[in-house]
N, C-alpha and C. Protein backbone atom coordinates (compact mmCIF):
# COMPACT_ATOMS: atom_id res chain seq x y z
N UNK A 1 -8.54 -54.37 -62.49
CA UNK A 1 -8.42 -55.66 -63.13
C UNK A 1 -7.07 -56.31 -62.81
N UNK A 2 -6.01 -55.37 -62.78
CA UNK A 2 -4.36 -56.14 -62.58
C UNK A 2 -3.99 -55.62 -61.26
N UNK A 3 -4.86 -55.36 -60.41
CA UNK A 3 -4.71 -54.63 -59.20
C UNK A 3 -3.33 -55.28 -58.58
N UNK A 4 -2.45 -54.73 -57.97
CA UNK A 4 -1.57 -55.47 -56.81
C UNK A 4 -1.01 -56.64 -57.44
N UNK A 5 -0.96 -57.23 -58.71
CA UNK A 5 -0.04 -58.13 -59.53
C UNK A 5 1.13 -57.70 -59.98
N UNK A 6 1.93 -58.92 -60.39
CA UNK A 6 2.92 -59.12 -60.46
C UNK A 6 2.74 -58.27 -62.01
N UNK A 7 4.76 -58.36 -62.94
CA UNK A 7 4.60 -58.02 -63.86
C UNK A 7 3.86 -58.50 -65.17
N UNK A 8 3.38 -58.08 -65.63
CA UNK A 8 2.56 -58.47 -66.81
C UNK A 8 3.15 -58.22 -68.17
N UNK A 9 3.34 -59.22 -69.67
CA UNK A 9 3.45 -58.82 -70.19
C UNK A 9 2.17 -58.54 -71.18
N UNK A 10 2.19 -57.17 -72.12
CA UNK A 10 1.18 -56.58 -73.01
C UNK A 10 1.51 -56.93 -74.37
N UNK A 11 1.00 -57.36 -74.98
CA UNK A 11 1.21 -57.24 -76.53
C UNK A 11 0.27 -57.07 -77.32
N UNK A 12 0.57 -56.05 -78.23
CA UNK A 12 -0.74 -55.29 -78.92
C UNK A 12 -0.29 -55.20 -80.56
N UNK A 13 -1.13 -55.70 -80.85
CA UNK A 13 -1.40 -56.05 -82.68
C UNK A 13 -2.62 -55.03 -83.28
N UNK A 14 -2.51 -55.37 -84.67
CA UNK A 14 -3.82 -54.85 -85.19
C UNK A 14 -5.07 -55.08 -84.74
N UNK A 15 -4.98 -56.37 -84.69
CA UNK A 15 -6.47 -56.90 -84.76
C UNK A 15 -6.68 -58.13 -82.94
N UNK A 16 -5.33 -57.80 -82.02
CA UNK A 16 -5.97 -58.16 -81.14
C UNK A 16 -4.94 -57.59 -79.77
N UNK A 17 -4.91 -57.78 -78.89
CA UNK A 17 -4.17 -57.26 -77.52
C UNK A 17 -4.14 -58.36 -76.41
N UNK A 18 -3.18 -59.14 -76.35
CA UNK A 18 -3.18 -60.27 -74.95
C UNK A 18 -2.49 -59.80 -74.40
N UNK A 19 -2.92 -60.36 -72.71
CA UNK A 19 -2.12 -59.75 -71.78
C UNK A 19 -2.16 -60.81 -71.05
N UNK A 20 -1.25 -61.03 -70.54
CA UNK A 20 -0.14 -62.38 -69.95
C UNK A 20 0.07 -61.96 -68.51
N UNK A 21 -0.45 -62.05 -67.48
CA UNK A 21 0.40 -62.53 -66.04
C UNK A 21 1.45 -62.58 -65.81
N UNK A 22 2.24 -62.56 -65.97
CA UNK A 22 3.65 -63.37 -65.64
C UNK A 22 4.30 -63.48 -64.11
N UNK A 23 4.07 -64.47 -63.52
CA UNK A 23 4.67 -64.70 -62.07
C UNK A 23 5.67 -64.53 -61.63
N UNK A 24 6.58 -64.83 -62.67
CA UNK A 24 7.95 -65.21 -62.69
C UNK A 24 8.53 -63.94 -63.52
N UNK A 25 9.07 -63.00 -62.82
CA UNK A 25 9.08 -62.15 -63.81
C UNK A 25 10.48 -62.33 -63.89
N UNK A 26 11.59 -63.06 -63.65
CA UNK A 26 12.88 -63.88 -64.18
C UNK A 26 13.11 -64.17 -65.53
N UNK A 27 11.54 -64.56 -65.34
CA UNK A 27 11.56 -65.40 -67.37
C UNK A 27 10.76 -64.30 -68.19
N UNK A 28 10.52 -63.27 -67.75
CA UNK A 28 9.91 -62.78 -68.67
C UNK A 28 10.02 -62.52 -70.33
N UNK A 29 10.88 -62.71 -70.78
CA UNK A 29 11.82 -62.51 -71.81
C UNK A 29 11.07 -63.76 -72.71
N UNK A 30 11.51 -65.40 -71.73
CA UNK A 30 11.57 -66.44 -72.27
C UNK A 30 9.64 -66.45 -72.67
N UNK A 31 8.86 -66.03 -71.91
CA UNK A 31 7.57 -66.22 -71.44
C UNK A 31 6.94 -65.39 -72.77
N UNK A 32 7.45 -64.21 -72.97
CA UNK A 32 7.20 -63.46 -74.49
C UNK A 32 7.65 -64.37 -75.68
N UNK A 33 8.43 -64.89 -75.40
CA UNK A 33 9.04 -65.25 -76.99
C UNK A 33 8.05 -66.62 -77.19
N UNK A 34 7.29 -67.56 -76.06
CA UNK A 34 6.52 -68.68 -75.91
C UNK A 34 5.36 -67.82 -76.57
N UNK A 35 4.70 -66.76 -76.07
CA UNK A 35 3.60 -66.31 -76.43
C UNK A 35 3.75 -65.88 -78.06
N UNK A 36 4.79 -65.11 -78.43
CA UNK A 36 4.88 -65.07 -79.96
C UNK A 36 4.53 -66.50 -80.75
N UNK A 37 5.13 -67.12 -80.24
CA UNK A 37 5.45 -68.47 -81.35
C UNK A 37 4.03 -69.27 -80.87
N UNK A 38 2.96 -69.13 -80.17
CA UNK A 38 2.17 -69.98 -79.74
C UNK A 38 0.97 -68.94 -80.62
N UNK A 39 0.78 -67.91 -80.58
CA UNK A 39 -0.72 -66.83 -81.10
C UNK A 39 -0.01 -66.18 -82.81
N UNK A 40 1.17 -67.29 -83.08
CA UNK A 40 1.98 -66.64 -84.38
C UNK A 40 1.82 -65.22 -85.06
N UNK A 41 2.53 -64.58 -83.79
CA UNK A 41 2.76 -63.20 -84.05
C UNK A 41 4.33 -62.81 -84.25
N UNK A 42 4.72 -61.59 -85.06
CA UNK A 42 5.79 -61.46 -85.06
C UNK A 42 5.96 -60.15 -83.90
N UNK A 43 7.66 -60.67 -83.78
CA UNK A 43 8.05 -60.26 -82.78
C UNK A 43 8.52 -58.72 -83.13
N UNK A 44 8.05 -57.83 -81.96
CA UNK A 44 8.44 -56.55 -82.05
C UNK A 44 9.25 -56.07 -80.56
N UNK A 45 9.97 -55.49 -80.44
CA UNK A 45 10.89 -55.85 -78.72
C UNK A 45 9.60 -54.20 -78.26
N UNK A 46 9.37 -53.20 -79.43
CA UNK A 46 8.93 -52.33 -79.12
C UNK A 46 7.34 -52.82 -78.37
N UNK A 47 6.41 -53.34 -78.91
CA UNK A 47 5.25 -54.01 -77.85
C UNK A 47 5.17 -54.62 -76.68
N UNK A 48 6.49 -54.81 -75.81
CA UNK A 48 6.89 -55.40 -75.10
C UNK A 48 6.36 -54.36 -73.94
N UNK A 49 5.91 -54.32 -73.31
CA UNK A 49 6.02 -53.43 -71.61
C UNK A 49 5.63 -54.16 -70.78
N UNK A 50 6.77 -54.01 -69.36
CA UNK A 50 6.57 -53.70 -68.55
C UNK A 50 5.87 -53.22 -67.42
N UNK A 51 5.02 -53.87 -66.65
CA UNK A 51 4.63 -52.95 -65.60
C UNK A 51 4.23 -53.10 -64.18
N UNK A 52 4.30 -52.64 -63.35
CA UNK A 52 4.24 -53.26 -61.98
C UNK A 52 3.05 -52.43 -61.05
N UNK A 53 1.76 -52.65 -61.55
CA UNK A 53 1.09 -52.02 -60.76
C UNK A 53 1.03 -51.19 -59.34
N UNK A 54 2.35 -51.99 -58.30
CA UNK A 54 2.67 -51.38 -56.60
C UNK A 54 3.07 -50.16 -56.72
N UNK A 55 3.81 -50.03 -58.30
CA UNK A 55 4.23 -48.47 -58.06
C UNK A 55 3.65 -47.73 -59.32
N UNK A 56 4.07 -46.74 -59.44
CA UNK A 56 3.54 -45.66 -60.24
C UNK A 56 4.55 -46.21 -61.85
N UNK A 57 5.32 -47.23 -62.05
CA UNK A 57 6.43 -46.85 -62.93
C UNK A 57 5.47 -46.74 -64.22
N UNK A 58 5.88 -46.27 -65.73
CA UNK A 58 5.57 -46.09 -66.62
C UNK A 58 6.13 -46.19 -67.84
N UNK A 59 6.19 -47.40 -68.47
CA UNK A 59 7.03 -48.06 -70.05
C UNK A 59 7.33 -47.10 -70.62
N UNK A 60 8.52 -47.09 -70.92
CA UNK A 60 8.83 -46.57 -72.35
C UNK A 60 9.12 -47.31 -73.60
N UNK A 61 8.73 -46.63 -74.59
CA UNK A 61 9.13 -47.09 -76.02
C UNK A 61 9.81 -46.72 -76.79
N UNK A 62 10.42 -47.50 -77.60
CA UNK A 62 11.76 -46.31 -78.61
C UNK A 62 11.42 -45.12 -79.11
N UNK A 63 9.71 -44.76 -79.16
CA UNK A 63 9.15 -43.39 -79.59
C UNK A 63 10.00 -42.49 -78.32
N UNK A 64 9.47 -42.80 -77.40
CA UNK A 64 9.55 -41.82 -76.25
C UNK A 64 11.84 -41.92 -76.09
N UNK A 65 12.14 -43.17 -76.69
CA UNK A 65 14.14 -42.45 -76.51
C UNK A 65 14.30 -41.73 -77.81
N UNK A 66 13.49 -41.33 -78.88
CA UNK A 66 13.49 -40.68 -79.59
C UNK A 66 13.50 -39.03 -79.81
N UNK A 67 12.02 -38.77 -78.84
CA UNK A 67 11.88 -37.67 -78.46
C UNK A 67 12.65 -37.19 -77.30
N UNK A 68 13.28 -37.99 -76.23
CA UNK A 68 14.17 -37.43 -75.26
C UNK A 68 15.58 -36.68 -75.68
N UNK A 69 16.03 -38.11 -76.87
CA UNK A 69 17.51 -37.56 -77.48
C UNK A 69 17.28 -35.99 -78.29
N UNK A 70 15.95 -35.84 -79.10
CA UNK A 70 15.97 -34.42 -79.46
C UNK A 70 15.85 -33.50 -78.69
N UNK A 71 15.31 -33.70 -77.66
CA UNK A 71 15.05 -32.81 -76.40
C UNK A 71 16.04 -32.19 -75.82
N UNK A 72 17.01 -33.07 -75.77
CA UNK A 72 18.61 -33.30 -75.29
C UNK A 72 19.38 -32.76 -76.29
N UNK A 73 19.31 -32.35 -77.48
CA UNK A 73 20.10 -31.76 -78.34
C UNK A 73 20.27 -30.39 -77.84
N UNK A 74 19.15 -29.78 -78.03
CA UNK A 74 19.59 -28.10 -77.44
C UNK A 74 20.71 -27.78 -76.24
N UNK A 75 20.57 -28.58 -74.85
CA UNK A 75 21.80 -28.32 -73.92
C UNK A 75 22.45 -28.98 -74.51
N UNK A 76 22.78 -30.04 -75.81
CA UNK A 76 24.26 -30.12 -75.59
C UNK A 76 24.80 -29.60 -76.69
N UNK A 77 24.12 -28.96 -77.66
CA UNK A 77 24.42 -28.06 -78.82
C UNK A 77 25.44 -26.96 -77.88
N UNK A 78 24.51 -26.81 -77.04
CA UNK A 78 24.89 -24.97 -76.47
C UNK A 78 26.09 -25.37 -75.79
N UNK A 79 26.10 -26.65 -75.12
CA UNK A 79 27.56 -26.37 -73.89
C UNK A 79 28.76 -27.14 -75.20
N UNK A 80 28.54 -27.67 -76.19
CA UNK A 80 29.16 -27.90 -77.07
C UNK A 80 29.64 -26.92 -77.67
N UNK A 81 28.80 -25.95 -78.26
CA UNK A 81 29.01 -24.78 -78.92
C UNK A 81 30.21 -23.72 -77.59
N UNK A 82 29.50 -23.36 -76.68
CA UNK A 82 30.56 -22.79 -75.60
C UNK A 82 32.07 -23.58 -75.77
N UNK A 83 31.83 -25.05 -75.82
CA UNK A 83 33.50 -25.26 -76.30
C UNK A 83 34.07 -25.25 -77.66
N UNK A 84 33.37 -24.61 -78.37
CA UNK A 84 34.41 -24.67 -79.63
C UNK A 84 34.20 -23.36 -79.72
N UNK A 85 33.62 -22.30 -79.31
CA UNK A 85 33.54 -20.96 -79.11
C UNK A 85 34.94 -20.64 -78.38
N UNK A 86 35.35 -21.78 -76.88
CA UNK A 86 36.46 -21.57 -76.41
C UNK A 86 37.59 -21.83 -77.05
N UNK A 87 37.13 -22.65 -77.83
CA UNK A 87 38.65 -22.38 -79.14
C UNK A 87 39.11 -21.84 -79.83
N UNK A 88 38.13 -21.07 -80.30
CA UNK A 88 38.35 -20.32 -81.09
C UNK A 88 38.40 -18.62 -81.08
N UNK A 89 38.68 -18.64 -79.42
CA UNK A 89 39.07 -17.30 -78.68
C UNK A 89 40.62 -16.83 -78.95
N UNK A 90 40.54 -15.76 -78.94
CA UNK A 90 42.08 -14.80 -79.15
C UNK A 90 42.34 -14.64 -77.51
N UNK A 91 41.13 -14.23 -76.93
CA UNK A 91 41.74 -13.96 -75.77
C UNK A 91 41.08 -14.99 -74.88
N UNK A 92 41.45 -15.05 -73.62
CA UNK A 92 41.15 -15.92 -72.62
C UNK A 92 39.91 -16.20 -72.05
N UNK A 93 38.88 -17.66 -72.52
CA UNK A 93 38.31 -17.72 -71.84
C UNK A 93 37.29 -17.76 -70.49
N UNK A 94 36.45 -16.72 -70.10
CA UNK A 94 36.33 -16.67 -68.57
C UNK A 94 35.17 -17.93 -68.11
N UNK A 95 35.41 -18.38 -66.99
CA UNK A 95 34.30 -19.07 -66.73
C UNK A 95 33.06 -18.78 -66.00
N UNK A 96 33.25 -17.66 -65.23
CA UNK A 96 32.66 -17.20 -64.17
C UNK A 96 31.70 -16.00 -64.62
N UNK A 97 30.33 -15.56 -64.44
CA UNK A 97 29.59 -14.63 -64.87
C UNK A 97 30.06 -13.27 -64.79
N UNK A 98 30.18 -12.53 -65.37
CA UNK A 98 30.46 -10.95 -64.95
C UNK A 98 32.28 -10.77 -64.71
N UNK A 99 32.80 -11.67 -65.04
CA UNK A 99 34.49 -11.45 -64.92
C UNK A 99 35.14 -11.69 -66.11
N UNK A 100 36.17 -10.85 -66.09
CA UNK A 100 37.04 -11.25 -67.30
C UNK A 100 38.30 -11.67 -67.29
N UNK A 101 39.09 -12.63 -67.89
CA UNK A 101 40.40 -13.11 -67.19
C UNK A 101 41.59 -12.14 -68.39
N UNK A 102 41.78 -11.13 -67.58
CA UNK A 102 43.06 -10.73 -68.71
C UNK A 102 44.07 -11.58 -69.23
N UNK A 103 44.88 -11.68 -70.44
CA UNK A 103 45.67 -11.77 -71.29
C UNK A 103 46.84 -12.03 -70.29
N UNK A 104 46.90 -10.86 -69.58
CA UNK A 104 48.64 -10.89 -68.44
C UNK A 104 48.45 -11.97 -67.97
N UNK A 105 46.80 -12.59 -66.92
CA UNK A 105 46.91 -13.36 -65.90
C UNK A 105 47.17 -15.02 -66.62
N UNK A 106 47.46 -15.19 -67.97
CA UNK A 106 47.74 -16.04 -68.59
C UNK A 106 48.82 -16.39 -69.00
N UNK A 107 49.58 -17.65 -68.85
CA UNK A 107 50.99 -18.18 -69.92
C UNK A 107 50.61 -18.69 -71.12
N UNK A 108 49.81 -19.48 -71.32
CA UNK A 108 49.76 -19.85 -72.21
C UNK A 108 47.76 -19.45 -73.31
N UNK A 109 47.49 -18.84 -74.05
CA UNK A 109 46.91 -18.80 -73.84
C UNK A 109 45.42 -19.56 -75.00
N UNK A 110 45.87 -20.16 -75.75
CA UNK A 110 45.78 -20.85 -76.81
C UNK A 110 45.47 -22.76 -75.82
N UNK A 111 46.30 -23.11 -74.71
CA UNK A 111 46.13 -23.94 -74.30
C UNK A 111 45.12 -23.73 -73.36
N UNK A 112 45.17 -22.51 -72.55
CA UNK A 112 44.29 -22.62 -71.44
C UNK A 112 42.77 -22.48 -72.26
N UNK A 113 42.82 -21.88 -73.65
CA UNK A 113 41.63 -21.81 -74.03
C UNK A 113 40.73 -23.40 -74.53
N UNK A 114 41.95 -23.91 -75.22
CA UNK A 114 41.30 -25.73 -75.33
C UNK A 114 41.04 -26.33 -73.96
N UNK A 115 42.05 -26.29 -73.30
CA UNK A 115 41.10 -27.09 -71.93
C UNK A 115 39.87 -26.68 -71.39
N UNK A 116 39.42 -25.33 -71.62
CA UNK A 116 38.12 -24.81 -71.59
C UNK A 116 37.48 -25.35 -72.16
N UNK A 117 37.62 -25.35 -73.78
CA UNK A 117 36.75 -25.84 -74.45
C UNK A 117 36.79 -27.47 -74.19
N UNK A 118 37.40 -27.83 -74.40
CA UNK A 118 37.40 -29.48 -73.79
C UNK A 118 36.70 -29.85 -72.82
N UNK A 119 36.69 -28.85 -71.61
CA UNK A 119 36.01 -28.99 -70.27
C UNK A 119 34.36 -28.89 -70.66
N UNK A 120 34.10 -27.69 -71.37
CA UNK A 120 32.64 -27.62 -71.82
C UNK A 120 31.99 -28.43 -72.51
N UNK A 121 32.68 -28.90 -73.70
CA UNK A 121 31.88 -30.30 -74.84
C UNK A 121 31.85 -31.28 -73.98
N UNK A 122 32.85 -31.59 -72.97
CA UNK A 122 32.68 -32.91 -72.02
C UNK A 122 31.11 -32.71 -71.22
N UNK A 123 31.06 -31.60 -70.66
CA UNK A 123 30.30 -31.55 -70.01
C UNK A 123 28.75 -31.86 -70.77
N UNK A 124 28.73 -30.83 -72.22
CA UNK A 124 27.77 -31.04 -72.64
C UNK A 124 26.94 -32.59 -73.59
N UNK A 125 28.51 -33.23 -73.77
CA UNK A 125 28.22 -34.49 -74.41
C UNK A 125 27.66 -35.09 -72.85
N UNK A 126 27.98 -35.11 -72.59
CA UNK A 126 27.54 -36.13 -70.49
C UNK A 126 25.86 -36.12 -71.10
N UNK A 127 25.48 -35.18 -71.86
CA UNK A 127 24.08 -35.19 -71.66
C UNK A 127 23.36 -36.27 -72.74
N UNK A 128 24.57 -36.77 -73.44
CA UNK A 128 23.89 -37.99 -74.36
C UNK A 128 23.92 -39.39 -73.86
N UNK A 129 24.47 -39.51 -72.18
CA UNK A 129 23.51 -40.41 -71.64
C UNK A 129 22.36 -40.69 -71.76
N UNK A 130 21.68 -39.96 -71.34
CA UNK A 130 20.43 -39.97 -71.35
C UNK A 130 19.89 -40.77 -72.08
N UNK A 131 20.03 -40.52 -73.57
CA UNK A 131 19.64 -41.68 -74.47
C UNK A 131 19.95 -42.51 -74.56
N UNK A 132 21.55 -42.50 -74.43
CA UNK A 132 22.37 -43.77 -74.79
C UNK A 132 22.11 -45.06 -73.42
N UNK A 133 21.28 -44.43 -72.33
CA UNK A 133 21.30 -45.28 -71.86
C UNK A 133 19.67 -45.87 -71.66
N UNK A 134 18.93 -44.88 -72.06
CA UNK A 134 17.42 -45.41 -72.10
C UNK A 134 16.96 -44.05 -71.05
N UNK A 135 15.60 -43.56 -71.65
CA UNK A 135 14.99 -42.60 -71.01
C UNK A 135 15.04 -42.83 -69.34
N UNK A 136 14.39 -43.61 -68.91
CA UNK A 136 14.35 -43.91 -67.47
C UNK A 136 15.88 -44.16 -66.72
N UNK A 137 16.49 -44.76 -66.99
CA UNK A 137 17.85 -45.28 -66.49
C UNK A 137 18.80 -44.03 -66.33
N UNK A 138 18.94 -43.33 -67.99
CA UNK A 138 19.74 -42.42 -68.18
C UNK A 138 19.21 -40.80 -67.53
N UNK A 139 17.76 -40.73 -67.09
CA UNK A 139 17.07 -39.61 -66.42
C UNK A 139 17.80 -39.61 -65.13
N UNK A 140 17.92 -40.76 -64.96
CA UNK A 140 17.97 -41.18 -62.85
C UNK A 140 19.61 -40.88 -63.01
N UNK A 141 20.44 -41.43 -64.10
CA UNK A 141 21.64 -41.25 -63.76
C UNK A 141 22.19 -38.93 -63.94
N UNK A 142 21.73 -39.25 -64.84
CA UNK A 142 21.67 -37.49 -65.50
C UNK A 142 21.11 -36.44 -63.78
N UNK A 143 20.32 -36.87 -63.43
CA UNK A 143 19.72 -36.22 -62.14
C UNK A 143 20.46 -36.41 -60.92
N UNK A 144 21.32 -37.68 -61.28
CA UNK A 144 21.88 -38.06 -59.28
C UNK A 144 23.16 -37.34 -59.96
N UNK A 145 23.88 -37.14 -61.28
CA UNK A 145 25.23 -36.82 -61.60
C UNK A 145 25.08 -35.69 -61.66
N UNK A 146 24.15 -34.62 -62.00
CA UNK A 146 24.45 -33.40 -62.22
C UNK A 146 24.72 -32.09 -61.35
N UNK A 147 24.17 -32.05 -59.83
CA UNK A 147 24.92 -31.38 -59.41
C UNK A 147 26.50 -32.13 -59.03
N UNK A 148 26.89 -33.10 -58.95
CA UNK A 148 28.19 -33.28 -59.12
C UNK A 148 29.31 -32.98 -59.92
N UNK A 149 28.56 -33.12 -61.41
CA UNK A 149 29.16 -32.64 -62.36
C UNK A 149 29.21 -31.05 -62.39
N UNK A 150 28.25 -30.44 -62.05
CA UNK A 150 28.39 -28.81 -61.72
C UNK A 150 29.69 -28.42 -60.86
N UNK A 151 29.70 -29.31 -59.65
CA UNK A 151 30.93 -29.64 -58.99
C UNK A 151 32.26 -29.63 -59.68
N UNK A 152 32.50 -30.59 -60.04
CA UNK A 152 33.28 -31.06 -61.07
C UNK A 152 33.40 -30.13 -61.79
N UNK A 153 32.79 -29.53 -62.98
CA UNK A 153 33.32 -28.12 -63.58
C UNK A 153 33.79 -26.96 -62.91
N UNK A 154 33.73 -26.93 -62.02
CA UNK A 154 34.52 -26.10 -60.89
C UNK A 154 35.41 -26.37 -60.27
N UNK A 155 35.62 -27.35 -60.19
CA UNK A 155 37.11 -27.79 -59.70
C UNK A 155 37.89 -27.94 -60.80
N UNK A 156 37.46 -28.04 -61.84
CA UNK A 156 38.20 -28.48 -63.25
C UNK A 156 38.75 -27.09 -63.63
N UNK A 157 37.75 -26.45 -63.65
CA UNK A 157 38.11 -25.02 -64.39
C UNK A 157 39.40 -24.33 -63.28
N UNK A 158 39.05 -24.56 -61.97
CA UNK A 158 40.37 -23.86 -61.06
C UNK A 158 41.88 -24.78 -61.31
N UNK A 159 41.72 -25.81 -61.42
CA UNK A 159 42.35 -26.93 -61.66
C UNK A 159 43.31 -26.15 -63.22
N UNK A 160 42.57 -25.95 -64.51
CA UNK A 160 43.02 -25.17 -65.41
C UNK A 160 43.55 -23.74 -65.07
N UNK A 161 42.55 -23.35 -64.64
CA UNK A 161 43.20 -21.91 -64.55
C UNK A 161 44.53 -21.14 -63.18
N UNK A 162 44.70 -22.50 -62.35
CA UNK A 162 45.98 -22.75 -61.76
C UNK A 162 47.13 -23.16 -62.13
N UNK A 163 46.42 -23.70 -63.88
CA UNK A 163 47.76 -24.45 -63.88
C UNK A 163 48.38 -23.63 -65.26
N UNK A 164 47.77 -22.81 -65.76
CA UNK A 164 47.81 -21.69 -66.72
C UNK A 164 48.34 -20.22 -66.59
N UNK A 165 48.14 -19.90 -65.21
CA UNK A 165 48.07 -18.76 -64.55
C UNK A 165 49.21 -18.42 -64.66
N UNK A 166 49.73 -16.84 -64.51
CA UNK A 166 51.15 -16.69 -64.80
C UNK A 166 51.68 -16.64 -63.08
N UNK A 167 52.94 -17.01 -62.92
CA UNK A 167 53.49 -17.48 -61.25
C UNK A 167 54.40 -16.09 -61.32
């Protein structure tokens, strides 16, 4: 029926569902707010979608940044939790699987343990993009940043633990 068309807007009520063409998808915005005030419906930004038949894309709704941000709680509970775990170490945080950083190989060791932990909540807050920027937007950014940011915690952590290290 909308084969190979332009964007369309949808709006769906109780008791009816129009769906609008829109050519101009520039005005789309202006072209919704004409259709509210003309079929005197109130306005919901959530009934609003998007869609472009050429490709596969697929609307989201504030349901669906709802369920992403809880989704998103568990990794950033945990890399959150790893940094206040790093604070609250006596002895020296390690970063690396299966190693332990002795006490000697440290000057300070109360500091090198906050920049750990600092390094980890950073990392794990990064993951409330996602929501904060909208499921789709914040997926694409979260996916092109994260092996970088994996990066990045590795240079960070040598970066700390060079600059901690006893000379």
């Amino acid at each position: 029926m909308y084969r190979n068309s332009k964007p369309y807007i949808k709006i769906t009520t109780s008791d009816k569902t129009l769906i609008y063409n829109d050519k101009d998808s520039n005005k789309t915005i202006e072209t919704y707010n004409q259709l509210i005030k003309k079929y005197n419906l109130k306005s919901s930004t959530n009934s609003v979608k998007y869609n472009n038949f050429k490709s596969s894309q697929t609307s989201y709704t504030q349901k669906d940044d709802i369920v992403i941000a809880i989704s998103m709680m568990p990794a950033v509970l945990f890399f959150v939790g790893i940094g206040i775990y790093s604070f609250k170490r006596k002895t020296p945080m390690h970063f690396w699987a299966g190693t332990i950083v002795k006490s000697e190989e440290i000057s300070n060791i109360k500091a090198y343990n906050r920049a750990n932990g600092i390094m980890w909540i950073a990392y794990g807050l990064s993951f409330l993009l996602i929501p904060l920027l909208g499921s789709m937007v914040g997926g694409i950014v979260i996916a092109i940043l994260s092996s970088f940011m994996i990066v990045g915690m590795v240079l960070c952590y040598k970066c700390i633990y060079n600059k901690y290290k006893v000379k």
